[in-house]
N, C-alpha and C. Protein backbone atom coordinates (compact mmCIF):
# COMPACT_ATOMS: atom_id res chain seq x y z
N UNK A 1 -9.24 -15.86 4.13
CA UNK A 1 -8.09 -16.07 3.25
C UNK A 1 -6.94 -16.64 4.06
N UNK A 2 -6.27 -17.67 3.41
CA UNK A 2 -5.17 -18.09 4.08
C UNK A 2 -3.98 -16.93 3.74
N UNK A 3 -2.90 -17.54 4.44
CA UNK A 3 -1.68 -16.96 4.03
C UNK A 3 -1.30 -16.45 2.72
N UNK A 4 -1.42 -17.82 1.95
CA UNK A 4 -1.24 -18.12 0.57
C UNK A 4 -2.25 -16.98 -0.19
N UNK A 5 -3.24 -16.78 0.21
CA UNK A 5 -4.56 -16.26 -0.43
C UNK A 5 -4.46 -14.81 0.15
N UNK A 6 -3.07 -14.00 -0.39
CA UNK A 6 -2.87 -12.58 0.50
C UNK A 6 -4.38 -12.46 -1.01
N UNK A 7 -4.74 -11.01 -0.10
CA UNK A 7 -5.27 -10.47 -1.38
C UNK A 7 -5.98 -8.70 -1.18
N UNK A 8 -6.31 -7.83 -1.82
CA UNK A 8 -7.12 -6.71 -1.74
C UNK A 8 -8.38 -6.75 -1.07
N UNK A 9 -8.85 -5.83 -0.07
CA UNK A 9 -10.52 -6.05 -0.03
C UNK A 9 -10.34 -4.31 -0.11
N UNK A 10 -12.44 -4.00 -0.26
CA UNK A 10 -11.94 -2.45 0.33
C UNK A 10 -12.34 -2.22 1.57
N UNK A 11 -12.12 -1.22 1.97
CA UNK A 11 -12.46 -1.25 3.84
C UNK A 11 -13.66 -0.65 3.38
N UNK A 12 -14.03 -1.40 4.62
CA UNK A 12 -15.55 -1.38 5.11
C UNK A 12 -15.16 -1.17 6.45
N UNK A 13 -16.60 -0.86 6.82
CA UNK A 13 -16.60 -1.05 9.02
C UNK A 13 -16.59 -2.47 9.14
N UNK A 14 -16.77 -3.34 8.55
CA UNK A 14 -16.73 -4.54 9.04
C UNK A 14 -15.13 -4.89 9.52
N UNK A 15 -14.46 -4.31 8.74
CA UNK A 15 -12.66 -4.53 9.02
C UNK A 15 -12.25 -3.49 9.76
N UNK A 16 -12.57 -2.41 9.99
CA UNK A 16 -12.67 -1.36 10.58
C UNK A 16 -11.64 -1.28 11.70
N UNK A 17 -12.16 -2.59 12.71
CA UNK A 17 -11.30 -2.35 13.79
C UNK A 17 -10.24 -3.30 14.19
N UNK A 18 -10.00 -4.28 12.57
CA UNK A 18 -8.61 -4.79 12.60
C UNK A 18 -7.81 -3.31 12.25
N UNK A 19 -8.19 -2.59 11.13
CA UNK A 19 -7.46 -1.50 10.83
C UNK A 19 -6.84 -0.60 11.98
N UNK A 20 -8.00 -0.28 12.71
CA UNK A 20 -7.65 0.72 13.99
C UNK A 20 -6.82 -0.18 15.04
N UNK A 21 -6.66 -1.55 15.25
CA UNK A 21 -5.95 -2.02 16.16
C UNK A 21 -4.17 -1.92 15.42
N UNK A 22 -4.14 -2.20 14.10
CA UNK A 22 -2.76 -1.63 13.46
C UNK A 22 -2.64 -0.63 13.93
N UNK A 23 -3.03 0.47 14.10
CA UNK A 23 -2.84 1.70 13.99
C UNK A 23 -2.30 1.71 15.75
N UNK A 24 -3.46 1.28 16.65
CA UNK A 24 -2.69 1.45 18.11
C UNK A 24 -1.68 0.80 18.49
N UNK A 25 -1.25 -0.44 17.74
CA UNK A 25 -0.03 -0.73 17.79
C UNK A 25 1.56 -0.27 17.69
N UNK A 26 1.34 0.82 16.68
CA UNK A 26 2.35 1.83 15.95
C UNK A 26 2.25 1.83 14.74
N UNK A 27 1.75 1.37 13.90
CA UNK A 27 1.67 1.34 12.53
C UNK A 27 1.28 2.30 12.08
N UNK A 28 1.74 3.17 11.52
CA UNK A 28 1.52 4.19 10.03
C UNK A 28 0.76 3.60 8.69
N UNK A 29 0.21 3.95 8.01
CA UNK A 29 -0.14 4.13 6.61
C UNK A 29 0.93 4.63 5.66
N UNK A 30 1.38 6.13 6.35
CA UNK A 30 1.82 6.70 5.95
C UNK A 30 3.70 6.79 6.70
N UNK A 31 4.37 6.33 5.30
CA UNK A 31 5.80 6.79 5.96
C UNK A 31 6.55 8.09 6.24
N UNK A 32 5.42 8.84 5.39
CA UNK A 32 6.76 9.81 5.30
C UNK A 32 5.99 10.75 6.70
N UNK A 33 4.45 10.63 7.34
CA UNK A 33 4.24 11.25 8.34
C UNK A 33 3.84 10.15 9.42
N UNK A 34 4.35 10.00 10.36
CA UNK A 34 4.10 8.84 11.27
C UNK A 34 2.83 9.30 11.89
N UNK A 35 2.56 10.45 12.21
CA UNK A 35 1.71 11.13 13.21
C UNK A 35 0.20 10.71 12.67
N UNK A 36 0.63 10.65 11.47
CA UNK A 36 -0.74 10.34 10.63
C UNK A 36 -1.46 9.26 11.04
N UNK A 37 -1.48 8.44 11.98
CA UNK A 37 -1.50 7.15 12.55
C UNK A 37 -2.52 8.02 13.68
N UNK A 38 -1.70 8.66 14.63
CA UNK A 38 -3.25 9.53 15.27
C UNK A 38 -4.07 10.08 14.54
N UNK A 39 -4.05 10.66 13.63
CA UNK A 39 -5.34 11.55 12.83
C UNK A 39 -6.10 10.42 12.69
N UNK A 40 -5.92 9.38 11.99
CA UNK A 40 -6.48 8.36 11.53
C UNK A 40 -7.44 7.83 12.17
N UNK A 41 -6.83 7.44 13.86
CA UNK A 41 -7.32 6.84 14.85
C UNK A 41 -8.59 7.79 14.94
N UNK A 42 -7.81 9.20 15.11
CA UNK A 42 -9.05 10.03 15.68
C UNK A 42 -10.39 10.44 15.10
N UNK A 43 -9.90 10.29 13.50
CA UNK A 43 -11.16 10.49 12.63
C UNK A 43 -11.83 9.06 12.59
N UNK A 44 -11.63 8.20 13.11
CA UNK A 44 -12.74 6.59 13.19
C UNK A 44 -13.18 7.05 13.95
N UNK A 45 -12.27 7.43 15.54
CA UNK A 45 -13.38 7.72 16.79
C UNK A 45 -14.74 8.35 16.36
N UNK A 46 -14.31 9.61 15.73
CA UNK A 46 -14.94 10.58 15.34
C UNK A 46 -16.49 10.23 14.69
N UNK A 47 -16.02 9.57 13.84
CA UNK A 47 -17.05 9.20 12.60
C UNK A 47 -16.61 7.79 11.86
N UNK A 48 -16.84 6.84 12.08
CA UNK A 48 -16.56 5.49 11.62
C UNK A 48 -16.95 5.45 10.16
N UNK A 49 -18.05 5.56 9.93
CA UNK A 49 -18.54 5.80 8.72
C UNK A 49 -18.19 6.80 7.32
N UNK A 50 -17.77 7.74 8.12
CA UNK A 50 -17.14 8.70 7.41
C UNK A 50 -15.63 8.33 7.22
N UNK A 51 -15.00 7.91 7.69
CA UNK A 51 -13.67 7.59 7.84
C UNK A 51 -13.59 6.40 6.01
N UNK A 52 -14.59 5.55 6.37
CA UNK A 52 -14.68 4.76 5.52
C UNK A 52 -14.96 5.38 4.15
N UNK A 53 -15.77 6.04 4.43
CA UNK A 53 -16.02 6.64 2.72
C UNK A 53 -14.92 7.12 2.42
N UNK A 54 -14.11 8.09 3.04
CA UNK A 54 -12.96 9.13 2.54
C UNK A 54 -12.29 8.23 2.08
N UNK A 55 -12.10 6.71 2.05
CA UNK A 55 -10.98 5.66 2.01
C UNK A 55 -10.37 5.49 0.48
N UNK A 56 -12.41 5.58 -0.39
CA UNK A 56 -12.18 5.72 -1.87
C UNK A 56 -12.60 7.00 -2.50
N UNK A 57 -11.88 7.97 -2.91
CA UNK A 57 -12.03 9.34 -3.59
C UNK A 57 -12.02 9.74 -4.56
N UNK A 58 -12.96 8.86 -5.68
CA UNK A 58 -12.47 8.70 -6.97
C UNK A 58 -12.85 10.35 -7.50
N UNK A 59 -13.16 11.48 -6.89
CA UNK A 59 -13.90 12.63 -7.57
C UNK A 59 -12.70 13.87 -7.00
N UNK A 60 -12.10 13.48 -5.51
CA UNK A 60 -11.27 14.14 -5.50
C UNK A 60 -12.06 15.37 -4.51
N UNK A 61 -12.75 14.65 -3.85
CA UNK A 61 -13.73 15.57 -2.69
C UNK A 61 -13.37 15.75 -1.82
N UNK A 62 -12.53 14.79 -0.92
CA UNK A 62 -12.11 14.67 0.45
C UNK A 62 -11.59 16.36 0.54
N UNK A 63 -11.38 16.55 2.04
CA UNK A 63 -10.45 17.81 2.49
C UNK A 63 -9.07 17.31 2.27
N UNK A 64 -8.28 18.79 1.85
CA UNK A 64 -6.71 18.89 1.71
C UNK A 64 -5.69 17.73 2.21
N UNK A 65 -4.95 17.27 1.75
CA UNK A 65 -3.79 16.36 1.86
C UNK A 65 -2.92 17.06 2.65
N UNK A 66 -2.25 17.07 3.55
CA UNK A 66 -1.20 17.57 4.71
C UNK A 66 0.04 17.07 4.05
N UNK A 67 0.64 17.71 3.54
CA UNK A 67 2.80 17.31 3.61
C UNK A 67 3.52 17.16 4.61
N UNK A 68 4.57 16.70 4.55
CA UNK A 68 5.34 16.69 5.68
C UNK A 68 5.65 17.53 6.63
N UNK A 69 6.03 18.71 6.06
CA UNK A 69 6.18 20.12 6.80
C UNK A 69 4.78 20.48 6.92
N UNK A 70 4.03 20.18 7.21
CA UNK A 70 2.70 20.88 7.72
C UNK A 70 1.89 21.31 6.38
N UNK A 71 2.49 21.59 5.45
CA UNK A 71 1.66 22.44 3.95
C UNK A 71 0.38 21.89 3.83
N UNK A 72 -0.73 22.44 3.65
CA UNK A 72 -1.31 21.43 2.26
C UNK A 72 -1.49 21.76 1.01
N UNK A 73 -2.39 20.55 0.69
CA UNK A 73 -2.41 20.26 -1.07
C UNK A 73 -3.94 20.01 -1.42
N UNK A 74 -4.22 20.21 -2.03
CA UNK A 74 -5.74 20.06 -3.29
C UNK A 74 -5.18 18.26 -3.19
N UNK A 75 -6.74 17.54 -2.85
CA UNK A 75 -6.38 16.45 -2.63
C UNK A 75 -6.45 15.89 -4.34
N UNK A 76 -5.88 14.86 -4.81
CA UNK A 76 -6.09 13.95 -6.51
C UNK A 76 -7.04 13.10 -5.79
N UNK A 77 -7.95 12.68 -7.07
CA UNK A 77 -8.40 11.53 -7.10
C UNK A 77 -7.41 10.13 -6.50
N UNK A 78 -8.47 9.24 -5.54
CA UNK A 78 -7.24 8.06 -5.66
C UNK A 78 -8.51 7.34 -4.68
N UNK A 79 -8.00 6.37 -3.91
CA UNK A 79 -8.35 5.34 -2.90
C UNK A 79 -7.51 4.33 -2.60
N UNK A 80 -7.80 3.75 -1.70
CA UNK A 80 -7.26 3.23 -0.81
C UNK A 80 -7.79 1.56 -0.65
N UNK A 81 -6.86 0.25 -1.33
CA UNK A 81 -7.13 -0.76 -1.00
C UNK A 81 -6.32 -1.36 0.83
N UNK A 82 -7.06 -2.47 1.30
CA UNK A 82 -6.29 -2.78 2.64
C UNK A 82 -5.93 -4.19 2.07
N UNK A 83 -4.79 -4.40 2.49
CA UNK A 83 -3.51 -5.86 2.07
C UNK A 83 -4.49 -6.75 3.33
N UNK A 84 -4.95 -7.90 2.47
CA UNK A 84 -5.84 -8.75 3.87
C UNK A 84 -5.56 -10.64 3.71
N UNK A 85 -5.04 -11.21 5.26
CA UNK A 85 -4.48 -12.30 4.86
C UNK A 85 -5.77 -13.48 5.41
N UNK A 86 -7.19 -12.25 5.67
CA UNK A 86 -8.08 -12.99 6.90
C UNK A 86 -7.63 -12.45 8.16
N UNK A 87 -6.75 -11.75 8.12
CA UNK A 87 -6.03 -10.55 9.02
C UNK A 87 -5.62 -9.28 8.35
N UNK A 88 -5.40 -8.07 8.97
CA UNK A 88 -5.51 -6.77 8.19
C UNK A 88 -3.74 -6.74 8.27
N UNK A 89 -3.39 -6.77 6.94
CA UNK A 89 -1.96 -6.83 7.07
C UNK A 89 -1.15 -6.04 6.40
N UNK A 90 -2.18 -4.54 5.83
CA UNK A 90 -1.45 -3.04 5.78
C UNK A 90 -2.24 -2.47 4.31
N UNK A 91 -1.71 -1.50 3.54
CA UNK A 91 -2.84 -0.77 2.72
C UNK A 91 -1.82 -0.20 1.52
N UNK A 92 -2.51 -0.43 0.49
CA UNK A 92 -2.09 0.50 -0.71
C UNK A 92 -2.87 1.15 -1.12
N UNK A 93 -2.50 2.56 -1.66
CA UNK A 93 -3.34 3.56 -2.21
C UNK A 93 -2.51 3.72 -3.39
N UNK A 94 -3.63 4.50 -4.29
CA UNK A 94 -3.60 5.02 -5.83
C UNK A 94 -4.07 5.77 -5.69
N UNK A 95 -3.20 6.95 -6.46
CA UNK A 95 -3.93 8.23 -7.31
C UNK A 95 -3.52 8.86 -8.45
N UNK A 96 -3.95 9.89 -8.88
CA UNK A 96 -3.89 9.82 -10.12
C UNK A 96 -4.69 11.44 -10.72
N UNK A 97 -4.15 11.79 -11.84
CA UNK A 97 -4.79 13.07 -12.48
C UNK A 97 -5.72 12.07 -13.94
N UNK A 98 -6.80 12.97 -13.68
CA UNK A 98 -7.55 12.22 -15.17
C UNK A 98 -6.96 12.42 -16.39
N UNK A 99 -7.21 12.22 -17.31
CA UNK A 99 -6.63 12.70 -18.87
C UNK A 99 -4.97 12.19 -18.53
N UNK A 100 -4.65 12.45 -17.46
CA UNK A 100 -3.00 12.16 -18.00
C UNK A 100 -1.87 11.20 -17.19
N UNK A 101 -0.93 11.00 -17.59
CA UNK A 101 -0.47 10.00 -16.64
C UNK A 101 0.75 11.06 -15.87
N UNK A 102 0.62 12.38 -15.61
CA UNK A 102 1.82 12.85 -14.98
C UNK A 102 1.07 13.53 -13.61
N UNK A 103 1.68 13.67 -12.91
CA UNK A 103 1.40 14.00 -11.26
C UNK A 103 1.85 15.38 -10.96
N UNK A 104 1.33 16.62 -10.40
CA UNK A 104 2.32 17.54 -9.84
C UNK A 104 3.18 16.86 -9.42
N UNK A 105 3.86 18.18 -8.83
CA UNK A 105 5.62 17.73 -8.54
C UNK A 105 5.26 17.62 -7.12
N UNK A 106 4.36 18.13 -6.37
CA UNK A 106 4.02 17.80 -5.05
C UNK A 106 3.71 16.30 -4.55
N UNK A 107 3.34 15.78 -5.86
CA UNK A 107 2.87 14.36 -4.94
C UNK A 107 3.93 13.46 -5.80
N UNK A 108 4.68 12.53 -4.99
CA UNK A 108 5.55 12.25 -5.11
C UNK A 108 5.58 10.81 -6.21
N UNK A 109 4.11 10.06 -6.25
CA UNK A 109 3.92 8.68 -6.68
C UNK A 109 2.62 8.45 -7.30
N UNK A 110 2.35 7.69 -7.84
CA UNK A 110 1.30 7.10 -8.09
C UNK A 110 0.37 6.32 -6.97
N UNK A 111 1.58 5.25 -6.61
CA UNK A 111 1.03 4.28 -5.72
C UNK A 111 1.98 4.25 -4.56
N UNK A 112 1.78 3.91 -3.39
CA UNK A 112 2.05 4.17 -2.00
C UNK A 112 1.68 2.87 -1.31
N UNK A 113 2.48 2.40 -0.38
CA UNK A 113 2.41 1.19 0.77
C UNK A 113 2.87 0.98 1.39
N UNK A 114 2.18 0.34 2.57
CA UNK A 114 2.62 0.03 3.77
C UNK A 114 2.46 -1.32 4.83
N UNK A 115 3.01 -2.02 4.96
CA UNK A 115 2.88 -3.31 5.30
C UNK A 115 3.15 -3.44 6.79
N UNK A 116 2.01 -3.66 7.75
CA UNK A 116 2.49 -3.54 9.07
C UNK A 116 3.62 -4.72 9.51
N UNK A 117 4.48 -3.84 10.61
CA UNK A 117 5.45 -4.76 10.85
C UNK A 117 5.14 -6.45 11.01
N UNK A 118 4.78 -7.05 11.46
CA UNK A 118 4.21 -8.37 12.16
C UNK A 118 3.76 -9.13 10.81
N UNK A 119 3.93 -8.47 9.31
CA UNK A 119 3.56 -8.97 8.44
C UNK A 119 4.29 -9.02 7.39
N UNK A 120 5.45 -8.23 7.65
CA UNK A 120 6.45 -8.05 6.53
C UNK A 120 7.36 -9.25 6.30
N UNK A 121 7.83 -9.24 4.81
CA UNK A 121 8.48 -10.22 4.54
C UNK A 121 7.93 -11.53 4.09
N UNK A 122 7.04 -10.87 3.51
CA UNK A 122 6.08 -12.61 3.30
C UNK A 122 5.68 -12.27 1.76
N UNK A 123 5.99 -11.16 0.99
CA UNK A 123 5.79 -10.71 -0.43
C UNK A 123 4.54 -10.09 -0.48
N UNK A 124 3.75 -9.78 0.60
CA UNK A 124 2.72 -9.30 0.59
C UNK A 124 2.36 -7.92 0.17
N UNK A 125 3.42 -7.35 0.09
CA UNK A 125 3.62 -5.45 -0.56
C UNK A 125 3.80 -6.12 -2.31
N UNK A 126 4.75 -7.18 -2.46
CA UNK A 126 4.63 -7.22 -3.77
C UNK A 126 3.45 -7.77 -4.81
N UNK A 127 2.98 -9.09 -4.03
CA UNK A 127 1.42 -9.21 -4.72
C UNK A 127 0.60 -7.92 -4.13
N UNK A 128 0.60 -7.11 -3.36
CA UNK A 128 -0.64 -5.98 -3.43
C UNK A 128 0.04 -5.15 -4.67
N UNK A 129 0.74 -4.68 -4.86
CA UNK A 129 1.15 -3.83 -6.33
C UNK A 129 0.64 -4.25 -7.35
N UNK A 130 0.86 -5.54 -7.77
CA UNK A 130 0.20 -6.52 -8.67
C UNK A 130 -0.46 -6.80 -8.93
N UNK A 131 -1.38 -6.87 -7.80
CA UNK A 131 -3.14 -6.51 -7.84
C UNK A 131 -3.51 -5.42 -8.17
N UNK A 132 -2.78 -4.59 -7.90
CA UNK A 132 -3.41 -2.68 -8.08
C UNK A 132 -2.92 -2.48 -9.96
N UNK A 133 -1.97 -2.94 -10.67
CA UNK A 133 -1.72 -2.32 -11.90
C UNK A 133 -2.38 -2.46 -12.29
N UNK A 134 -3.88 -3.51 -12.52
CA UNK A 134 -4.56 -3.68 -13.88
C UNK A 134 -5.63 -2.66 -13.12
N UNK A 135 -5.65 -1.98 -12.06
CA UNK A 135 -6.70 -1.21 -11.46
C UNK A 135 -6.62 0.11 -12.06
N UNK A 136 -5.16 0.59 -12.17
CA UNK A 136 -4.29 1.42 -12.80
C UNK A 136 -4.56 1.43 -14.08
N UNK A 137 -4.45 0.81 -14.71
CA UNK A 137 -4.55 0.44 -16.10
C UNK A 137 -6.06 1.25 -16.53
N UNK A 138 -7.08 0.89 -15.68
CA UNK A 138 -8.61 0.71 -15.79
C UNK A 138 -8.61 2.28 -16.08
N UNK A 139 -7.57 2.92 -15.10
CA UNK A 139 -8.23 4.22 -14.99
C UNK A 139 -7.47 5.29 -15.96
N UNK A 140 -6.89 4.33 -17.35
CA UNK A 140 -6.12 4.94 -18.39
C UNK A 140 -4.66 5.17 -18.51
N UNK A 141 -4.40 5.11 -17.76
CA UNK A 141 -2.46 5.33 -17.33
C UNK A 141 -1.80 4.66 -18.19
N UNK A 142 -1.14 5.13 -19.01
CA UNK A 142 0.27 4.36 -19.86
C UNK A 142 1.15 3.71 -18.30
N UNK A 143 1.47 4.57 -17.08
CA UNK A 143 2.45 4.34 -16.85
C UNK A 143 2.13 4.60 -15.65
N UNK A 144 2.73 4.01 -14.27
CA UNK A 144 2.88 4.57 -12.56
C UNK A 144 4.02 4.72 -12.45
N UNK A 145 4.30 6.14 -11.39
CA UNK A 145 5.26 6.31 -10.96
C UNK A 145 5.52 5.86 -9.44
N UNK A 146 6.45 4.81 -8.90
CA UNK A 146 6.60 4.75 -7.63
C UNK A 146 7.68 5.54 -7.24
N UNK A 147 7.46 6.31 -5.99
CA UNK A 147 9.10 6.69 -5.28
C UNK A 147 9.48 5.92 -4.36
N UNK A 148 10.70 5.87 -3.72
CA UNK A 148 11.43 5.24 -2.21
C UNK A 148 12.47 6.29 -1.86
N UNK A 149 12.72 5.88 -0.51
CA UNK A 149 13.76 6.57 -0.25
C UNK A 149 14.82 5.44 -0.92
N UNK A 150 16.65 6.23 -1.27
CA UNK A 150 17.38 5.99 -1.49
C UNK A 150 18.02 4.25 -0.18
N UNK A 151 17.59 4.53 0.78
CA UNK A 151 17.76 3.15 1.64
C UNK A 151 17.03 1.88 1.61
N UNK A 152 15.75 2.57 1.14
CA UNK A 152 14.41 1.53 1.03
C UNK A 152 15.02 0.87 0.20
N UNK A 153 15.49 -0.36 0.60
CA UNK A 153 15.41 -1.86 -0.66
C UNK A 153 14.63 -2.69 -0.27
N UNK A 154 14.10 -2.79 0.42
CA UNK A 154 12.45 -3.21 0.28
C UNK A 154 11.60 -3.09 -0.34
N UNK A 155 11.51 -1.91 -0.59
CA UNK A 155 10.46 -1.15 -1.24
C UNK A 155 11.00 -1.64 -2.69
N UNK A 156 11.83 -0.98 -3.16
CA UNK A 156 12.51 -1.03 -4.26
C UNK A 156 12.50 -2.43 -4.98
N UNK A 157 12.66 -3.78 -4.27
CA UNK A 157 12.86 -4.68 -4.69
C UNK A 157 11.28 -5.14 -4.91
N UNK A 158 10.28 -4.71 -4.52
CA UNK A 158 8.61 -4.58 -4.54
C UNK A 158 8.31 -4.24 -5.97
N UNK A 159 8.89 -2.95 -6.19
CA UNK A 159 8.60 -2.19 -7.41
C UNK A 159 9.49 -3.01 -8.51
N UNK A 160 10.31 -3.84 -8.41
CA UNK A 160 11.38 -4.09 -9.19
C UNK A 160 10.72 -5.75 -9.96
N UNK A 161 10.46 -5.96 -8.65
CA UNK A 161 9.59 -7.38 -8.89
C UNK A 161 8.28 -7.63 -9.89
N UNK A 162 7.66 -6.14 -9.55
CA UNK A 162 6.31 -5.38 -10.28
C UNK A 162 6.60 -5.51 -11.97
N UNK A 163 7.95 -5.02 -12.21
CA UNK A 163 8.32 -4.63 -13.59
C UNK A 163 9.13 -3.36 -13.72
N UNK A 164 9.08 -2.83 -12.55
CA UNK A 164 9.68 -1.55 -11.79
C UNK A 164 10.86 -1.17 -12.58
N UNK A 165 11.01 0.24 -13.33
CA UNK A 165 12.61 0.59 -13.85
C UNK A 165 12.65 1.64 -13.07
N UNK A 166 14.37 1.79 -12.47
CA UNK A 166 14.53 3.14 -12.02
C UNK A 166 14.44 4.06 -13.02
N UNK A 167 14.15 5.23 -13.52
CA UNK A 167 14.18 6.20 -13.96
C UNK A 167 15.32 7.27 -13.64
N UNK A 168 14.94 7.85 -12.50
CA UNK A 168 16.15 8.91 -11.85
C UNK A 168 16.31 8.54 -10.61
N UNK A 169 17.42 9.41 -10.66
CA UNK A 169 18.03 9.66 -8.41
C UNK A 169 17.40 11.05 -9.02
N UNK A 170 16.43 11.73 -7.47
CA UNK A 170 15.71 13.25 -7.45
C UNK A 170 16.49 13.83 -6.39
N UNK A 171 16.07 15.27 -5.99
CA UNK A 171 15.65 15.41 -5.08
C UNK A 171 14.25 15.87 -4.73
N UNK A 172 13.77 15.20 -3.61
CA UNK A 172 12.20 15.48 -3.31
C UNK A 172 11.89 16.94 -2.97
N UNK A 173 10.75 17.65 -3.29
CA UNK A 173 10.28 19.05 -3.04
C UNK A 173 10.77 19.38 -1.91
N UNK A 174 10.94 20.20 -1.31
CA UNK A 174 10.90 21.21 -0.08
C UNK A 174 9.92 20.76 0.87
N UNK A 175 8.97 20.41 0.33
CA UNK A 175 7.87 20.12 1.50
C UNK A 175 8.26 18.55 1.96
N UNK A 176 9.27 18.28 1.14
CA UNK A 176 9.15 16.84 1.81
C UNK A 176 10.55 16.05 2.44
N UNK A 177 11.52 17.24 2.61
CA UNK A 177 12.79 17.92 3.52
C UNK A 177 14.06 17.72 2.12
N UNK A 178 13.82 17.97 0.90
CA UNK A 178 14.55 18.05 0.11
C UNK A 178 15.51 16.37 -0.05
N UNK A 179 15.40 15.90 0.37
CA UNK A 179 15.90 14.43 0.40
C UNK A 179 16.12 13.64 -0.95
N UNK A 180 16.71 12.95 -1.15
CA UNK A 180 17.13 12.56 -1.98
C UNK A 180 16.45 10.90 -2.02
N UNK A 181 16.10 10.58 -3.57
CA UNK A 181 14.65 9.75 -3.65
C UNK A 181 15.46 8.74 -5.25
N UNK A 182 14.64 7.93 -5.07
CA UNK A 182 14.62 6.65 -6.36
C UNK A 182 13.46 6.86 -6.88
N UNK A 183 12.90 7.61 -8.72
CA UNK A 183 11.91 7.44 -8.94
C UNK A 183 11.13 6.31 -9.60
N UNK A 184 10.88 5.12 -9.85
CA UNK A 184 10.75 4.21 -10.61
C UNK A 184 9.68 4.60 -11.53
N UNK A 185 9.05 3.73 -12.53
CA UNK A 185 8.19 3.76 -13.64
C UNK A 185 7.47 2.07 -13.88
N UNK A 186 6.48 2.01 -13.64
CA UNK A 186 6.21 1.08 -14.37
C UNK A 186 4.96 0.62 -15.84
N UNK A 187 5.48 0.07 -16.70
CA UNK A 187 4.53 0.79 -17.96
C UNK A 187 3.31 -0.32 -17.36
N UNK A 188 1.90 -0.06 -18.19
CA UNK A 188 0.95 -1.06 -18.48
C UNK A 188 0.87 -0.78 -19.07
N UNK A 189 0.94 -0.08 -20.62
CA UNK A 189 0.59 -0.77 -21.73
C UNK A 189 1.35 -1.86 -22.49
């Protein structure tokens, strides 16, 4: 894929170790736990194969989700697409409760992303969203909820571009240092 031709794949081992070279670089998946970047690393070492399966969880099998403060959580259904330009250039995930379109109060979003540095700024977080709603859609949802932090206008202008409405200013759970958050909405039907 060229530049032009950003697009979704799902990880496989074949991409495997563009993924893990993001990761030794400094790159996160995850913003709100950076550390998560070693686990990551360490569960490929571990088991390559396994790493890969956990990627898509449509049943909701994987082991516990970790919070910020250390907690965990009963993992949701969801998976994990990787943003690919012919280079691995960062990942969105979805999840989701069946039957309904609302989330505990523990998990903060629907959909989640992360665009490694060396790649940002090229709209590539906003066509991966765009790709993911009609995926969303598939799996019944009137509606996704995205969060950001209150600074993120990046993010924000991603979700905004999407179709994105703010909804509320929150504050985020306890587990996730009480902080103060932008919730957006975006419909598909």
């Amino acid at each position: 894929m060229s530049e032009s031709a950003v697009g979704l794949i799902w990880p496989t081992e074949e991409y495997l170790s563009a993924y893990a070279d993001a990761l030794r670089q400094g790159w996160s998946p995850d913003n709100v736990r950076p550390e998560a970047a070693l686990e990551e690393l360490e569960a490929i070492e571990k088991n390559p194969s396994e790493f890969i399966a956990r990627q898509v969880d449509r049943e909701a099998k994987g082991p516990p989700v970790q919070l910020p403060d250390g907690s965990t959580i009963k993992r949701l259904p969801g998976y994990r697409r990787w943003i690919w330009d012919g280079e691995f250039c960062g990942v969105i995930g979805f999840r989701w409760q069946p039957g309904t379109n609302d989330l505990p109060p523990f998990v903060l979003g629907h959909i989640g992303f992360a665009v490694v540095p060396w790649k940002q700024r090229r709209g590539y977080a906003t066509r991966a969203l765009g790709f993911l709603l009609p995926e969303a859609k598939q799996e019944g949802l009137d509606y996704v909820e995205l969060t950001t932090n209150i600074d993120n206008i990046a993010s924000q202008r991603v979700i905004e571009a999407n179709g994105g409405k703010l909804v509320e200013r929150f504050e985020k759970p306890a587990a996730y240092g009480c902080e103060q958050g932008f919730r957006y909405r975006i419909n598909l039907r």
